[in-house]
Protein backbone atom coordinates (compact mmCIF):
# COMPACT_ATOMS: atom_id res chain seq x y z
CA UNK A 1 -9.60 10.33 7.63
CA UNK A 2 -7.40 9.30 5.08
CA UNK A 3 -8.13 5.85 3.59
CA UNK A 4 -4.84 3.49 3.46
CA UNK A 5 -3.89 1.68 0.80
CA UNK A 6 -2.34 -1.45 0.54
CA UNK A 7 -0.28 -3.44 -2.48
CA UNK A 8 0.13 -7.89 -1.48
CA UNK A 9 1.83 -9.78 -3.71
CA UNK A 10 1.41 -13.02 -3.86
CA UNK A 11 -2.42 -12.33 -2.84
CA UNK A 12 -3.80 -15.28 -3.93
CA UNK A 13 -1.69 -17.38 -1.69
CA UNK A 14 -3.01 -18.92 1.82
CA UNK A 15 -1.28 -15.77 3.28
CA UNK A 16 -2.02 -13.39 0.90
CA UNK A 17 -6.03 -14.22 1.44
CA UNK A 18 -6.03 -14.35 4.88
CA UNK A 19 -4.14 -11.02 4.88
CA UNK A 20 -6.77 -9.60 2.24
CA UNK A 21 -9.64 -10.30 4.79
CA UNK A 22 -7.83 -8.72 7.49
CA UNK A 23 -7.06 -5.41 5.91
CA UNK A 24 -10.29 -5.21 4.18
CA UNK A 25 -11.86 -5.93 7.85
CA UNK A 26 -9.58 -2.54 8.99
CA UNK A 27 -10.93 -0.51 6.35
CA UNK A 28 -8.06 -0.66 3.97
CA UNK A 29 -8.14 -0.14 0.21
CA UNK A 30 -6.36 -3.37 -0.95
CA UNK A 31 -4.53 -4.20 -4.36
CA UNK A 32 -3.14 -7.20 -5.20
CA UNK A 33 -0.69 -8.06 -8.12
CA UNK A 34 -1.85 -11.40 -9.68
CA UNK A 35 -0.03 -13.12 -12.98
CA UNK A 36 -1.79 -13.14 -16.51
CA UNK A 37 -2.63 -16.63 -16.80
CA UNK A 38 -4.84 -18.84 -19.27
CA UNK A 39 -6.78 -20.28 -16.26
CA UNK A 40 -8.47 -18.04 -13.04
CA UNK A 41 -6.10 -18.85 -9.52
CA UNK A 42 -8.17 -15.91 -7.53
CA UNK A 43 -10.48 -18.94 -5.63
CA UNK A 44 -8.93 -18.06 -2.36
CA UNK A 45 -10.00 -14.34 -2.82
CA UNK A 46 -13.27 -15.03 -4.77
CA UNK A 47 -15.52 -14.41 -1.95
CA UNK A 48 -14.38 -11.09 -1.16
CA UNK A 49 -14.15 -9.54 -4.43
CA UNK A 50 -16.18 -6.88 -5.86
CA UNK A 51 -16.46 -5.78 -8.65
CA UNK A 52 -13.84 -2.75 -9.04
CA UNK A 53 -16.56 -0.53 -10.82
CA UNK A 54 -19.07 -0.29 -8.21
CA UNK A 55 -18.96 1.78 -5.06
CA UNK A 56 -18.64 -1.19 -2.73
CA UNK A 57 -15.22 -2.36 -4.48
CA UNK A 58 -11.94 -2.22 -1.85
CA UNK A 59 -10.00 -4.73 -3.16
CA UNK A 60 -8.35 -4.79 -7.06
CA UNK A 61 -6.56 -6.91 -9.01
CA UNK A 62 -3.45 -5.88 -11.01
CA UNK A 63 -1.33 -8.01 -13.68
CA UNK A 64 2.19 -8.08 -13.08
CA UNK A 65 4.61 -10.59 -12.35
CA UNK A 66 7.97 -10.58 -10.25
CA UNK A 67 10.14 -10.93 -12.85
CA UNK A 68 9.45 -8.03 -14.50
CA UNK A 69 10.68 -4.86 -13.16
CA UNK A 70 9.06 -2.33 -15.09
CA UNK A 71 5.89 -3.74 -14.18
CA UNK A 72 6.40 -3.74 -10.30
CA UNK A 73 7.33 -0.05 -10.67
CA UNK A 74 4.47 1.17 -13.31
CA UNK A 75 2.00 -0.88 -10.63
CA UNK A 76 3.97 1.19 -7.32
CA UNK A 77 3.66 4.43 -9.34
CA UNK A 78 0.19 4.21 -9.96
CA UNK A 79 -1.17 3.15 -7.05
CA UNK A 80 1.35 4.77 -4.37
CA UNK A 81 0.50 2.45 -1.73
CA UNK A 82 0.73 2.89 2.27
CA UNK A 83 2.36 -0.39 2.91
CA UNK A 84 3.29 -3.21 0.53
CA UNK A 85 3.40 -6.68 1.55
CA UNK A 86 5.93 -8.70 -0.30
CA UNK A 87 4.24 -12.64 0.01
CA UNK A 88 4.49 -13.41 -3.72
CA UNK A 89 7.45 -15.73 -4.45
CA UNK A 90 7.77 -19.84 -5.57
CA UNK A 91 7.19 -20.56 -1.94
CA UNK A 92 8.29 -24.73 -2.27
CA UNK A 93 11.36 -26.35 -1.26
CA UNK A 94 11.28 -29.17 -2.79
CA UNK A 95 10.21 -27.57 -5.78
CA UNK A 96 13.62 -24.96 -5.85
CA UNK A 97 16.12 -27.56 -5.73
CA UNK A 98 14.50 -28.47 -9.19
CA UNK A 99 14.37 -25.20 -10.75
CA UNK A 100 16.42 -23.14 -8.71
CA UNK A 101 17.51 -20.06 -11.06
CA UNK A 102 14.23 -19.52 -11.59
CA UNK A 103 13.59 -19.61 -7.83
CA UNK A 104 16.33 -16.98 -7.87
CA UNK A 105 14.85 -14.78 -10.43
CA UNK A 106 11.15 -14.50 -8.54
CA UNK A 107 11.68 -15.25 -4.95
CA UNK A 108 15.42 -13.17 -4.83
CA UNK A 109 15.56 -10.89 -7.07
CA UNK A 110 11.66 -10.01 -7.02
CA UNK A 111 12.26 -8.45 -3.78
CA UNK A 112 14.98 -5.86 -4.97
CA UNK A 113 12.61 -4.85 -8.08
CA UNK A 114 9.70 -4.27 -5.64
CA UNK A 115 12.88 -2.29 -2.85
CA UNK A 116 14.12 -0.51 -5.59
CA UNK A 117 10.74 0.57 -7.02
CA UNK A 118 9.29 1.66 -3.38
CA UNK A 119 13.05 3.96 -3.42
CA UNK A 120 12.32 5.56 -6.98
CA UNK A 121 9.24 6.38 -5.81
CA UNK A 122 9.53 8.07 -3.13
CA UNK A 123 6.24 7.99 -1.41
CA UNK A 124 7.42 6.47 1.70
CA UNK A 125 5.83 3.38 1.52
CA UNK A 126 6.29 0.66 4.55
CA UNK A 127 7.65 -2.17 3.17
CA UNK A 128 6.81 -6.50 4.78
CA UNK A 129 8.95 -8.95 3.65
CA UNK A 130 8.04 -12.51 4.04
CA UNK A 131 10.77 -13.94 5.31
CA UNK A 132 11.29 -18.04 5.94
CA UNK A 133 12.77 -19.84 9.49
CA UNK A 134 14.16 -21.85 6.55
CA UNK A 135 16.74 -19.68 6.39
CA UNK A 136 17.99 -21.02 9.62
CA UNK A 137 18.02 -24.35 7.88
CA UNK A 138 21.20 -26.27 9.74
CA UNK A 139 21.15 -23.97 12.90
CA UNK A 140 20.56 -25.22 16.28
CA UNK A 141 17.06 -24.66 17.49
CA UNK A 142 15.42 -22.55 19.06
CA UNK A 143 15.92 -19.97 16.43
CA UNK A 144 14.94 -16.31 17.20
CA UNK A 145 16.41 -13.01 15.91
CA UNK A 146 20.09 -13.39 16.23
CA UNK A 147 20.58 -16.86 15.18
CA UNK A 148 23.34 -17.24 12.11
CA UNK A 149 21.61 -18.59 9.27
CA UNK A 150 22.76 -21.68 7.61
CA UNK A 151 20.59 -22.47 4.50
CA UNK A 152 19.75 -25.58 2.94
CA UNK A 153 18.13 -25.15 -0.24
CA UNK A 154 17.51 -22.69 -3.09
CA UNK A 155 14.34 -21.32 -1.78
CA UNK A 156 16.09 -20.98 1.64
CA UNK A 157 18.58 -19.71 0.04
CA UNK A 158 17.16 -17.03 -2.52
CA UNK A 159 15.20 -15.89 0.61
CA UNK A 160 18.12 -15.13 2.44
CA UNK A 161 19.56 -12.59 -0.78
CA UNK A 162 16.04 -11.02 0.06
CA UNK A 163 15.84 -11.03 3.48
CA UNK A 164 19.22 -8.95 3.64
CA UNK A 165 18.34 -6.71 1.02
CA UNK A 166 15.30 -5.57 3.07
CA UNK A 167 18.31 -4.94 5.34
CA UNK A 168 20.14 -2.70 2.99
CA UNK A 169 17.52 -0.87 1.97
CA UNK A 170 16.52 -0.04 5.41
CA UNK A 171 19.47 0.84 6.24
CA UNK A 172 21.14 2.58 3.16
CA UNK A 173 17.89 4.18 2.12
CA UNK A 174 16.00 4.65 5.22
CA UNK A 175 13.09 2.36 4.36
CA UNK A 176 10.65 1.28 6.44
CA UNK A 177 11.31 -2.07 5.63
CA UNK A 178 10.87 -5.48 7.76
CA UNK A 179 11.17 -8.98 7.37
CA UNK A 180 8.96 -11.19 9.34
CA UNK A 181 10.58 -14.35 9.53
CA UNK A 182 7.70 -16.93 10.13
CA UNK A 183 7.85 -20.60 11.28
CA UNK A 184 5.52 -23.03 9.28
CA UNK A 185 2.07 -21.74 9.41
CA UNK A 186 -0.98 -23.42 7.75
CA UNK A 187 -4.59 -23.72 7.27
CA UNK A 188 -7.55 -25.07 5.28
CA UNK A 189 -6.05 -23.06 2.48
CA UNK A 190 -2.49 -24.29 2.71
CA UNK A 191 -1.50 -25.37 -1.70
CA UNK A 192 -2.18 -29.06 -1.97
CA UNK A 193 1.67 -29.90 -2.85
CA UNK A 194 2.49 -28.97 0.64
CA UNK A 195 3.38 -31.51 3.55
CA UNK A 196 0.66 -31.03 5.66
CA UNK A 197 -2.35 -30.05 3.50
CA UNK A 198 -1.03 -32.77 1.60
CA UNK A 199 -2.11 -35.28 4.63
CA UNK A 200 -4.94 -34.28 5.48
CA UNK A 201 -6.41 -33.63 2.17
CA UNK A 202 -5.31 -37.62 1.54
CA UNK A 203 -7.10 -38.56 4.78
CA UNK A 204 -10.61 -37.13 3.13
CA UNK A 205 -10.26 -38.57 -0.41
CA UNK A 206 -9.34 -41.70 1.39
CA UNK A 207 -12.24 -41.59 3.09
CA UNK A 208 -14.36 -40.69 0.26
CA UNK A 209 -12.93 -43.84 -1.70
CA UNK A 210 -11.42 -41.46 -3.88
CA UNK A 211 -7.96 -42.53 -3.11
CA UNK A 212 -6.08 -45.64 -1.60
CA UNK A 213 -2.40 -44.61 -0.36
CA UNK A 214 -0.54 -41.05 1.20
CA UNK A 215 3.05 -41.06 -0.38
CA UNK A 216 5.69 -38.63 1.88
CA UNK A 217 9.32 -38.76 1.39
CA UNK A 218 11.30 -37.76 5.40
CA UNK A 219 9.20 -38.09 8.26
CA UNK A 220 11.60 -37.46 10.57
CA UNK A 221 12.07 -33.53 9.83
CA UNK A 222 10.72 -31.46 12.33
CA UNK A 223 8.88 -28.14 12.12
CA UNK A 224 6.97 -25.31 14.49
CA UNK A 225 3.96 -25.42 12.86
CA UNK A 226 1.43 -22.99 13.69
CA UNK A 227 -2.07 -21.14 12.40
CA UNK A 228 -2.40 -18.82 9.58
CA UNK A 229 -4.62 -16.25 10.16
CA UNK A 230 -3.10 -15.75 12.99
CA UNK A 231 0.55 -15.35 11.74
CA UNK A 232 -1.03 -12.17 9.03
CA UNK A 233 -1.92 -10.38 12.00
CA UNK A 234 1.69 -10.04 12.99
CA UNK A 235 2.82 -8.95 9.70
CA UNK A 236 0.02 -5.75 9.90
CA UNK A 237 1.68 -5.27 13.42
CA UNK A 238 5.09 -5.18 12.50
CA UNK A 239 4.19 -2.27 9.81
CA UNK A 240 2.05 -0.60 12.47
CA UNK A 241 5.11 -0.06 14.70
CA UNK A 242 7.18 3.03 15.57
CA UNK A 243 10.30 1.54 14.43
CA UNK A 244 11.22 -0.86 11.15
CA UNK A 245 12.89 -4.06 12.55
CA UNK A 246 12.95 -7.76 12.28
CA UNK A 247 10.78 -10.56 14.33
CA UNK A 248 10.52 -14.20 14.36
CA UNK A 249 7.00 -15.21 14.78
CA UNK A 250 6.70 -19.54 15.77
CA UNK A 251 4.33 -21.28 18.28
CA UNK A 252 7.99 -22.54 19.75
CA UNK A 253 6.54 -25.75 20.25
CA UNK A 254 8.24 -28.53 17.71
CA UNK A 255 6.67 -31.71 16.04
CA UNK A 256 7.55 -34.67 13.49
CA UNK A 257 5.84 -35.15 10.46
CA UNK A 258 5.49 -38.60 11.60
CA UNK A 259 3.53 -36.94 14.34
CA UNK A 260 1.27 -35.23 12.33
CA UNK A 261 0.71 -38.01 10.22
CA UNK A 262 -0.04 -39.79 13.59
CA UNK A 263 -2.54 -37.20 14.47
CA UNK A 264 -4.42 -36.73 11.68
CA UNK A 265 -5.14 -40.56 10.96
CA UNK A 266 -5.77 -40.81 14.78
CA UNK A 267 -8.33 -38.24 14.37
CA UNK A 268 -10.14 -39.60 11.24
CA UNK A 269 -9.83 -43.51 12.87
CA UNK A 270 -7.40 -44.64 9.49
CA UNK A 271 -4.83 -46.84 9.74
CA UNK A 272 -1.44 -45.67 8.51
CA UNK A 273 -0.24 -49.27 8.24
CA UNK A 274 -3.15 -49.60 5.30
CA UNK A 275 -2.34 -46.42 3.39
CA UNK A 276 0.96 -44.67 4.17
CA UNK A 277 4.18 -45.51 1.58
CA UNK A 278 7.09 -43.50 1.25
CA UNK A 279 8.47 -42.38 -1.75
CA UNK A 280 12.27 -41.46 -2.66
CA UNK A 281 11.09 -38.44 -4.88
CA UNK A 282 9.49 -36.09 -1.86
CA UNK A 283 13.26 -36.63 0.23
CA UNK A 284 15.02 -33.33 -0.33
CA UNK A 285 18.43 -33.30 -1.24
CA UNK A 286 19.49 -31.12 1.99
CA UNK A 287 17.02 -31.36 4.58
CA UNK A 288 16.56 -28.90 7.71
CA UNK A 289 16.42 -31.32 10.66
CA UNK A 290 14.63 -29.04 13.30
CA UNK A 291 13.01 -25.92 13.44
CA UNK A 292 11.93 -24.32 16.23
CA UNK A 293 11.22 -20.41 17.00
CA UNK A 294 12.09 -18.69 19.95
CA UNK A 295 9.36 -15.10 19.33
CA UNK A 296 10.41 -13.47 22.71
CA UNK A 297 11.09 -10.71 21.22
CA UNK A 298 7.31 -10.65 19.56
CA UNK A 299 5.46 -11.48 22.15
CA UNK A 300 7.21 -8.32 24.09
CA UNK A 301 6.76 -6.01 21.30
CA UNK A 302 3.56 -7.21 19.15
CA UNK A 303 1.98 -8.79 22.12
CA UNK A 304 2.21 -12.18 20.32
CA UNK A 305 0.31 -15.05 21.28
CA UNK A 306 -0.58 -17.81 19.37
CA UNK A 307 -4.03 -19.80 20.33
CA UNK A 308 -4.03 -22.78 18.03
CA UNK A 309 -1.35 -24.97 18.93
CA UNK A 310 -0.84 -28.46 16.94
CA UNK A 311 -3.61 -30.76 17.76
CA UNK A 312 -5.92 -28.39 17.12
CA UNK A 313 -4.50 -27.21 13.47
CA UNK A 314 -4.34 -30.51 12.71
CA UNK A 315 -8.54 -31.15 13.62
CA UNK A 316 -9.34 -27.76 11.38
CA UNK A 317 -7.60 -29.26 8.37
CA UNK A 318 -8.90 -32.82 8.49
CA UNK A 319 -12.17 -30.89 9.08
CA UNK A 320 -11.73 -28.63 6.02
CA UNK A 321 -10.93 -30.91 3.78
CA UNK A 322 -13.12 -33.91 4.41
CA UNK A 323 -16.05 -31.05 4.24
CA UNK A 324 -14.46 -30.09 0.41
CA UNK A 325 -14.65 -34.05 -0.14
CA UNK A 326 -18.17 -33.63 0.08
CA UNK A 327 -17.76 -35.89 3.81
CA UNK A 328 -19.77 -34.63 6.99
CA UNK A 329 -16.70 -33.21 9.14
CA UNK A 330 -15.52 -35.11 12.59
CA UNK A 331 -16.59 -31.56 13.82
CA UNK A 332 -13.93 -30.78 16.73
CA UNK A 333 -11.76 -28.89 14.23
CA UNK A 334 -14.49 -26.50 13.27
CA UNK A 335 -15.75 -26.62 16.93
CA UNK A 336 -12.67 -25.48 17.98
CA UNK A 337 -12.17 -22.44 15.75
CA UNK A 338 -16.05 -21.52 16.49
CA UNK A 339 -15.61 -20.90 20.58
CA UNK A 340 -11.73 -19.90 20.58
CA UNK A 341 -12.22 -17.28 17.87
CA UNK A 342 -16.00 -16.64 17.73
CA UNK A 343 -16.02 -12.58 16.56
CA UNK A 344 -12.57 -13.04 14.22
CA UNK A 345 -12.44 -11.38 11.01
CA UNK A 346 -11.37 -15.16 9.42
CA UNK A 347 -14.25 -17.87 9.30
CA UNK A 348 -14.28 -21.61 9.12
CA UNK A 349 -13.35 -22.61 5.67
C-alpha cells in the first residue's frame, strides 16, 4: 500500500504539531515548510523528529516561506504531496492591525501561491485551508456555515481573500479544496502572546515569584474556545471525505475572558484583585463581541464531538505551564486528559 504524503505549513505552530503527531500516528510521510531563520523555532516538533537520513525518518523539514511563490511551487513539485495543509500564516489579531500589508502578503496571498501551485501541478493534491470564525467578526452568533461574514480586522480580513479563493479554486479548477473554519482552540502549546496561554502562563510565573501582575486589554469579548488536538482531527477528516466542502468546527458553548481569567486564578487559589491590570495597548481597534459556532453540520458529517469543554482546558493549561515553571502541577488538568483520552495519539505536555 501506497504510503501518503503530506505537506503542513505553518508546522511548527500549536496546530501544525499536533497535526504532525497525528499523521505520523496514521502512517503518513509528513513534510513541513519551516522559514530560514538565525535562531531554531522547531521546539514544538523536536520530539518527533528524526533524522531525515536514517530509515526511521517520516517527517522533513523544508525552507520556504509564504511570500515567495517560486518556493511554494519548487517545494509542491518536488515532493507531490497527497494532501497539503495550509496552517502557516501571521495567525494574531492584534498583531495585523499593526502590520497589516504584511498580514496581507503571508496570510492572503500565501494561500493563492500554495492554490495556484497545487493547479500547475497537477497531481491532484487535496488541499485544507485554515480558516478563522473571525471572519464572522460582527455577525450574530451562533455562526455555522451560512452565516454572512462581517470582518473586523486585517487578519480577519486577509483570511477571508483566502478563504474564498479556496472557493474559486474548487470551483473553477475542480480542487479538492476545503476550508475548515475553526472557533478558538488551544492547548499547552498555544504562542505565549495569545489571550489565554497568556493567563495561564502568568498564573505559573506568578506563582514561581517570577512575576507580579497579568496585563489584558477587553475582557468582555467572548469566544468558543475549545481543545486542540482535538480540532486537527477534523481537519484530516474533512480531506478524508468523498466530497470537498466547508465546516465550522466550535464546542458551541461561549465564555468571557473575564471568565477565564476567573477560572484559572480560581483554580491556582490567586487573587485577581492582587495581580490583574488592564492595559490600553492589548484593546483592539475593532473588536468581535461574540463568537459562537453552531458545527451541526460536523457533527452529522465528521461525527464531531468535542470532549474537553472549558473548565477543563482551562485546568490542562494552568497545569502545563506551572509544570514548565518548574512548579508541581494542581494535577486535575493532567488528570483529566489521562482518563478522558488515555490511548490518544497526543500526550500530556
Amino acid at each position: 500500500m501506497k504510503t501518503k504524503k503530506a505537506l503542513i505549513t505553518g508546522i511548527t505552530g500549536q496546530d501544525g504539531s499536533y497535526l504532525t503527531e497525528l499523521l505520523l500516528s496514521k502512517g503518513y510521510e509528513v513534510h513541513g515548510i519551516i522559514r530560514r531563520a538565525s535562531t531554531f523555532n522547531t521546539k514544538r516538533i523536536d520530539h518527533v523528529y528524526v533524522d531525515p537520513h536514517t530509515p526511521d525518518a517520516h517527517l522533513f523539514l523544508h525552507y520556504g516561506d509564504l511570500s515567495d511563490a517560486e518556493q511554494i511551487s519548487n517545494i509542491l513539485y518536488n515532493i507531490r504531496p497527497d494532501e497539503v495543509y495550509h496552517l502557516g500564516a501571521q495567525s494574531h489579531v492584534r498583531v495585523s492591525f499593526d502590520c497589516p500589508e504584511y498580514t496581507g502578503n503571508v496570510t492572503a496571498l500565501g494561500t493563492a501561491r500554495i492554490l495556484e501551485a497545487i493547479t500547475r501541478s497537477g497531481n491532484g493534491a487535496r488541499f485544507y485551508q485554515a480558516s478563522s470564525s473571525e471572519m464572522f467578526g460582527g455577525a450574530k452568533p451562533p455562526q455555522n456555515e451560512n452565516t454572512a461574514f462581517h470582518p473586523k480586522s486585517p487578519y480577519a480580513a486577509a483570511k477571508l481573500y483566502a478563504y474564498w479563493m479556496t472557493v474559486n479554486y474548487r470551483e473553477g479548477y475542480k480542487l479538492f479544496a476545503c476550508n475548515g473554519i475553526l472557533f478558538n482552540h488551544e492547548s499547552p502549546r498555544r504562542g505565549e502572546t495569545f489571550v489565554t496561554r497568556k493567563i495561564t502562563r502568568a498564573i505559573a510565573q506568578i506563582l514561581a515569584k517570577k512575576q507580579e501582575h497579568l496585563y489584558l486589554g477587553n475582557l468582555e469579548a467572548r469566544r468558543d474556545w475549545g481543545y486542540a488536538p482535538e480540532y486537527v482531527e477534523c481537519m484530516w477528516k474533512i480531506l478524508q471525505q468523498n466530497a470537498a466542502e466547508d465546516y465550522v468546527i466550535g464546542t458551541g458553548e461561549t465564555h468571557s475572558v473575564q471568565e477565564f481569567v476567573d477560572e484559572a486564578f480560581s483554580y491556582a487559589s490567586l487573587s485577581q484583585d492582587d495581580h490583574l491590570k488592564m492595559d490600553p495597548r492589548y484593546f483592539r481597534p475593532n473588536e468581535v463581541d461574540a463568537l459562537v459556532a453552531d458545527s451541526s453540520k460536523a457533527k452529522k458529517k465528521l461525527g464531531w464531538d468535542p470532549k474537553v469543554k472549558f473548565r477543563d482546558l482551562v485546568r490542562i493549561m494552568v497545569d502545563s505551564d506551572m509544570r514548565e515553571a518548574g512548579l508541581e502541577p494542581i494535577g486535575k488538568g493532567d488528570e483529566y486528559v489521562k482518563k478522558k483520552f488515555p490511548k490518544k495519539w497526543w500526550a500530556v505536555d
